[in-house]
N, C-alpha and C. Protein backbone atom coordinates (compact mmCIF):
# COMPACT_ATOMS: atom_id res chain seq x y z
N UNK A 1 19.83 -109.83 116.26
CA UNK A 1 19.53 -111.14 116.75
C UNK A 1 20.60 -112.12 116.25
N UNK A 2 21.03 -112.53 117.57
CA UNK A 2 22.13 -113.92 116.65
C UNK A 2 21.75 -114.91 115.90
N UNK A 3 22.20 -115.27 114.60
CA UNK A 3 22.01 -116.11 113.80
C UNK A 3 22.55 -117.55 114.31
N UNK A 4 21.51 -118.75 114.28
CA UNK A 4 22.52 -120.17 114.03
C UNK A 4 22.99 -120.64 112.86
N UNK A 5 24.49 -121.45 112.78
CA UNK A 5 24.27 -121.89 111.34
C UNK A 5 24.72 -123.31 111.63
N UNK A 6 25.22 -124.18 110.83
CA UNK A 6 25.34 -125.47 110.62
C UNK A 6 26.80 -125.46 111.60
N UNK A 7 27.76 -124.87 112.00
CA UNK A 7 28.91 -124.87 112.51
C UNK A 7 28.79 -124.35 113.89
N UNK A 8 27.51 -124.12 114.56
CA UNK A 8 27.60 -123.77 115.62
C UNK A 8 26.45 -125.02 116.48
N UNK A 9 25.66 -125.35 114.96
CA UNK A 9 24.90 -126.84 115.50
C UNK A 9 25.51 -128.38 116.51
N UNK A 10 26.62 -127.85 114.96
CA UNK A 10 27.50 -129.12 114.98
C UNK A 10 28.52 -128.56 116.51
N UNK A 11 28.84 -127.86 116.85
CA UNK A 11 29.66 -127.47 118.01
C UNK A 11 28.83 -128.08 119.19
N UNK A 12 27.69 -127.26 119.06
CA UNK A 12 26.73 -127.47 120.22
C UNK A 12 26.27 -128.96 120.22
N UNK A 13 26.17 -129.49 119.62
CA UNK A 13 26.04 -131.17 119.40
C UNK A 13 27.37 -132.11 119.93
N UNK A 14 28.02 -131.36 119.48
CA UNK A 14 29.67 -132.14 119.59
C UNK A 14 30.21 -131.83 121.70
N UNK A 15 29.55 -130.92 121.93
CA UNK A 15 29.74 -130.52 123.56
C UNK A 15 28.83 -131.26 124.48
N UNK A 16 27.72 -131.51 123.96
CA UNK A 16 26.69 -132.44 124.47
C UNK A 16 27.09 -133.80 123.80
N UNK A 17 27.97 -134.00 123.61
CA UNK A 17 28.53 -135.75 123.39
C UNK A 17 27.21 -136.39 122.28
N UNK A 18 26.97 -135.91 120.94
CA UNK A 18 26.06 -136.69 120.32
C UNK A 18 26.52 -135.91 119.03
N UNK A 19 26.03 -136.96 117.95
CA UNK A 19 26.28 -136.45 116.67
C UNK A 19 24.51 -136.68 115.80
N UNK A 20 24.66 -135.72 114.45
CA UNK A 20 23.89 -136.24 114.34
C UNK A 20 24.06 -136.26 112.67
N UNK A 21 23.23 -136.73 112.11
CA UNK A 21 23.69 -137.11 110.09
C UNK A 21 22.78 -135.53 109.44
N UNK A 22 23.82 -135.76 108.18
CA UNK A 22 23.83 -134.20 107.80
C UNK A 22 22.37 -133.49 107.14
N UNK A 23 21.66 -134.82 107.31
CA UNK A 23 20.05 -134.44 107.01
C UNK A 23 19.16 -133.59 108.38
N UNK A 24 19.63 -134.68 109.11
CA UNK A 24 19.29 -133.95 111.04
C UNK A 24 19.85 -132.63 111.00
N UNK A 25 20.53 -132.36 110.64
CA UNK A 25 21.60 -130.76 110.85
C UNK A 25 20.92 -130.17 110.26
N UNK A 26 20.34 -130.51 108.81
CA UNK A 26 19.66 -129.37 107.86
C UNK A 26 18.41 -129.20 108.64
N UNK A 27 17.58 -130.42 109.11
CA UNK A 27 16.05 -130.22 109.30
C UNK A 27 16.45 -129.67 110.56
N UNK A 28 16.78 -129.69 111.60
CA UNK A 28 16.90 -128.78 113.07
C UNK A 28 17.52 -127.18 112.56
N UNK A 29 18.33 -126.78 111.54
CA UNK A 29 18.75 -125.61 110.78
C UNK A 29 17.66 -124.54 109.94
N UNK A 30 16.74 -125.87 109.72
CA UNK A 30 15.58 -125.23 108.85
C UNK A 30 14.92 -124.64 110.13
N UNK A 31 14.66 -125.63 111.02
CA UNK A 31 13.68 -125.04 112.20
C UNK A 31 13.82 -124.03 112.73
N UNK A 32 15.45 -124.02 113.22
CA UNK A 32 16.07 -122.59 113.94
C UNK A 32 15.59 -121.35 113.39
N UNK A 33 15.48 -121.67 111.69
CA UNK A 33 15.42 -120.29 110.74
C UNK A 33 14.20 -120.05 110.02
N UNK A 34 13.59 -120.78 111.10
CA UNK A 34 11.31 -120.78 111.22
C UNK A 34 11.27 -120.05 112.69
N UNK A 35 11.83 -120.48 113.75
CA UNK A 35 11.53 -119.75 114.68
C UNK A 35 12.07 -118.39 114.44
N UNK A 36 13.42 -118.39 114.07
CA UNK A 36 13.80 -117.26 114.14
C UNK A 36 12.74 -115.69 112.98
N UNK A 37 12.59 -116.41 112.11
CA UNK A 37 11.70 -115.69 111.62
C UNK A 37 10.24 -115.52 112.10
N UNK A 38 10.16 -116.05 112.83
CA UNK A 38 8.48 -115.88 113.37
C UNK A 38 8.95 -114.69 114.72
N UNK A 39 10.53 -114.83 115.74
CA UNK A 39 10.50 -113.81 116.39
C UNK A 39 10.66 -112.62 115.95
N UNK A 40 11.49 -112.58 114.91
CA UNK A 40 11.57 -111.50 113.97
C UNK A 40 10.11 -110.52 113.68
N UNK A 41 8.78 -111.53 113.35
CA UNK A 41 7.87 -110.68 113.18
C UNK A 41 6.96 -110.15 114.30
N UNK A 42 7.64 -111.17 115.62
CA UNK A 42 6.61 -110.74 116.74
C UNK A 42 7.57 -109.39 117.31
N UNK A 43 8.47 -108.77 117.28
CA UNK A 43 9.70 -107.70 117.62
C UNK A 43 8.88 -106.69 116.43
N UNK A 44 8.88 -107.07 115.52
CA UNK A 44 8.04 -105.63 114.51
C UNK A 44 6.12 -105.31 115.08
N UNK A 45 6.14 -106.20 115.99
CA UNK A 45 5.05 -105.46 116.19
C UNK A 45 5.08 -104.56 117.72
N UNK A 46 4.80 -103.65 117.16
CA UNK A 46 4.72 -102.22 117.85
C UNK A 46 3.51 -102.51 118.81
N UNK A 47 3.15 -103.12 119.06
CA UNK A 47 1.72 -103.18 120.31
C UNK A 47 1.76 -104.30 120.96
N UNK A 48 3.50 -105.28 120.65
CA UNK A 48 3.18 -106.15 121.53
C UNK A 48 3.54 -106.38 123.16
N UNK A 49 3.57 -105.16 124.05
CA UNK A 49 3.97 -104.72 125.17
C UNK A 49 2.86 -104.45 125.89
N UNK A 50 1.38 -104.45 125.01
CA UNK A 50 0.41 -104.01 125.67
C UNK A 50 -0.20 -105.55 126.08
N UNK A 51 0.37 -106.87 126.16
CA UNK A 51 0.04 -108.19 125.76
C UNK A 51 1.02 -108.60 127.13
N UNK A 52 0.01 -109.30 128.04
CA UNK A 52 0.68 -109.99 128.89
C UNK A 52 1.39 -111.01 128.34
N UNK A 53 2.78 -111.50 129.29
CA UNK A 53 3.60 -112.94 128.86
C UNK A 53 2.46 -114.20 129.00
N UNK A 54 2.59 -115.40 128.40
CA UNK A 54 1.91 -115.90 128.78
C UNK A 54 3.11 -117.28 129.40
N UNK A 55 2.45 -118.07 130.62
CA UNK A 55 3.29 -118.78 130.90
C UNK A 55 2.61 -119.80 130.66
N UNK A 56 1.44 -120.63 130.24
CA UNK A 56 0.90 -121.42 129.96
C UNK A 56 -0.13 -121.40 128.60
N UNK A 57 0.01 -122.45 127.42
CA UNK A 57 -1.38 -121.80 126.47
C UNK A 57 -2.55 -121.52 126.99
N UNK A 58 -3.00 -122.11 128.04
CA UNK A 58 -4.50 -122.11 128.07
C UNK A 58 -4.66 -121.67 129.63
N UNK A 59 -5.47 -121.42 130.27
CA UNK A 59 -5.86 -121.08 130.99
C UNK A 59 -5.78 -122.37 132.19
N UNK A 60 -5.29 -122.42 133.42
CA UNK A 60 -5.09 -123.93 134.40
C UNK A 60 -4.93 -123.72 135.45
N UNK A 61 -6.44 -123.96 136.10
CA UNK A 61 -6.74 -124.42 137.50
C UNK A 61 -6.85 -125.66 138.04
N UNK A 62 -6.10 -125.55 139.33
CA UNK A 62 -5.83 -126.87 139.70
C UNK A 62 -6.49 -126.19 141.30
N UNK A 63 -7.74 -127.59 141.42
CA UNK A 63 -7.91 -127.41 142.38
C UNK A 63 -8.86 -128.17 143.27
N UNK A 64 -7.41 -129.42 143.13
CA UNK A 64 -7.71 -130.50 143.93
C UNK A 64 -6.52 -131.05 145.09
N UNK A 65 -5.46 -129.77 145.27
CA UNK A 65 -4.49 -130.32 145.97
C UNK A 65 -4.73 -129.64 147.35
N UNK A 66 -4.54 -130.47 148.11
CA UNK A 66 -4.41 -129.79 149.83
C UNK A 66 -3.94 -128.77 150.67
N UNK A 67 -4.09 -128.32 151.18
CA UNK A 67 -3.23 -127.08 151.58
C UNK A 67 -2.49 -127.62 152.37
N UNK A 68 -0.77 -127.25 152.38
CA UNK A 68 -0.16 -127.41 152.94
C UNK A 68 0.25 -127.49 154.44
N UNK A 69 0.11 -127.98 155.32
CA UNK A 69 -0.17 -128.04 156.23
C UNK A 69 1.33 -128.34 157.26
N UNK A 70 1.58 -127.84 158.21
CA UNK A 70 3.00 -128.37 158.98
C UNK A 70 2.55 -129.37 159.60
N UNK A 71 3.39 -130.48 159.66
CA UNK A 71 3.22 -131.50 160.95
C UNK A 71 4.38 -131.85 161.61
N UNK A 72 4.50 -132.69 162.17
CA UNK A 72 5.65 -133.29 163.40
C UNK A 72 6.85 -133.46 162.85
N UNK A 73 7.99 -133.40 162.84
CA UNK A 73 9.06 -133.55 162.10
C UNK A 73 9.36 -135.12 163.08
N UNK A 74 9.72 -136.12 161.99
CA UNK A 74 10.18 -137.53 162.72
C UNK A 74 11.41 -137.31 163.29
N UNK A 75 12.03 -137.57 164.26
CA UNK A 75 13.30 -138.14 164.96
C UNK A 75 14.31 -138.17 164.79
N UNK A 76 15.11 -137.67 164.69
CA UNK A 76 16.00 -138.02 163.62
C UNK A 76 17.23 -139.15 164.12
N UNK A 77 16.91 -139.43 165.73
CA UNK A 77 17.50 -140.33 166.31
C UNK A 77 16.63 -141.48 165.75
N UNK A 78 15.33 -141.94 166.34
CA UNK A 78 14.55 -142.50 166.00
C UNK A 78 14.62 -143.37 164.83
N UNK A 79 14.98 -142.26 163.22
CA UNK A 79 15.03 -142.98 161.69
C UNK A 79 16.31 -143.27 162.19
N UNK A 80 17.77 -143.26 162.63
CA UNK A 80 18.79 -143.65 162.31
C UNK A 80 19.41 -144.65 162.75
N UNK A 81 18.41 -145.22 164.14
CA UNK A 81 19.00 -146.17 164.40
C UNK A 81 18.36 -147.52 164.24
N UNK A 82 17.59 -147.48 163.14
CA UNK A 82 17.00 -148.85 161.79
C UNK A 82 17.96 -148.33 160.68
N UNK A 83 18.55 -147.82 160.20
CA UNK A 83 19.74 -147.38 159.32
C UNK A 83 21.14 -148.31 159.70
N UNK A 84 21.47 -149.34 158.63
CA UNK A 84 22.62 -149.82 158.46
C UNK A 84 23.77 -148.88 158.76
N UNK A 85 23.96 -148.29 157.77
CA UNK A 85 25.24 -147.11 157.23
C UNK A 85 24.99 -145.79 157.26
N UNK A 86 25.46 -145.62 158.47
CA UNK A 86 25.01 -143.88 158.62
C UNK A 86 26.43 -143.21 158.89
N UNK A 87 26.17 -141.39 158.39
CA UNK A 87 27.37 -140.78 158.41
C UNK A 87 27.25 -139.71 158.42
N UNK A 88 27.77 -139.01 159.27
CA UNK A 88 27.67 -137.32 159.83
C UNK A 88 26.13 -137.22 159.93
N UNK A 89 25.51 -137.97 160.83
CA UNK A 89 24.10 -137.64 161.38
C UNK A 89 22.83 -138.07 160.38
N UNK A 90 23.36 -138.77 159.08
CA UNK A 90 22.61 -139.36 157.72
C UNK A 90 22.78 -140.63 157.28
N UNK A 91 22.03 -140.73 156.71
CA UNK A 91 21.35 -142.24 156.18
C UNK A 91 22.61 -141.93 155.21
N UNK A 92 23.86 -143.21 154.57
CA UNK A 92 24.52 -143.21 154.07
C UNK A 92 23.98 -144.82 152.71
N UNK A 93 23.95 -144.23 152.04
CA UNK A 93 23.17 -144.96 150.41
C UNK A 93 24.48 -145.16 149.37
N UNK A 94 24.12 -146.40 148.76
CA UNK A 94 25.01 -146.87 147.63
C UNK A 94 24.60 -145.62 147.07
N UNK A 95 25.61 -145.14 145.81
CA UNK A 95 25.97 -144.29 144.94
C UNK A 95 25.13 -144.75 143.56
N UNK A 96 24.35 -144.04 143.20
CA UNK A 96 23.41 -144.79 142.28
C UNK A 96 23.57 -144.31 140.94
N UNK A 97 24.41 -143.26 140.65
CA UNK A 97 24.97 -142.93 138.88
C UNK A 97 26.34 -143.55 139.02
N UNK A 98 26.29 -143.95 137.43
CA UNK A 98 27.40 -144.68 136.98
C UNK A 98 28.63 -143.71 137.00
């Protein structure tokens, strides 16, 4: 299992454009090497293959949403010609990230 250490934190921090103070490094370092030891003991157990994945803690039914249903597709002449700025057959929009 690959190990993290303080020089691969600081890499991975430094690539995602953020820093952080050398107390943050230890306490996210400590954590890495809590999880990592907790997978460590779930890999020694020999019966854990007989154990479905789980993708949620608890058990979740939802069942209040609609069934999907097809309807009419709008116009596409129709939407474009209330459209200011249109381009190659689309609604053309200010650029909204900096």
């Amino acid at each position: 299992m690959k190990t993290v250490d303080l020089k691969k934190l600081q890499t991975a921090a430094n690539r995602l454009c953020f820093d952080m103070s050398e107390e943050e490094y230890q306490t996210l370092l400590n954590e890495f090497r809590t999880i990592t030891k907790q997978m460590e003991l779930i890999a020694e157990d020999k019966t854990i293959d007989q154990y479905e994945p789980m993708i949620y803690p608890f058990p979740c039914v939802i069942n209040d949403l609609r069934d999907d249903e097809p309807i009419n597709p709008s116009n596409r002449d129709e939407i474009l010609k209330n459209a200011q700025n249109k381009l190659a057959g689309q609604i053309k929009v200010k650029k909204v990230n900096g």
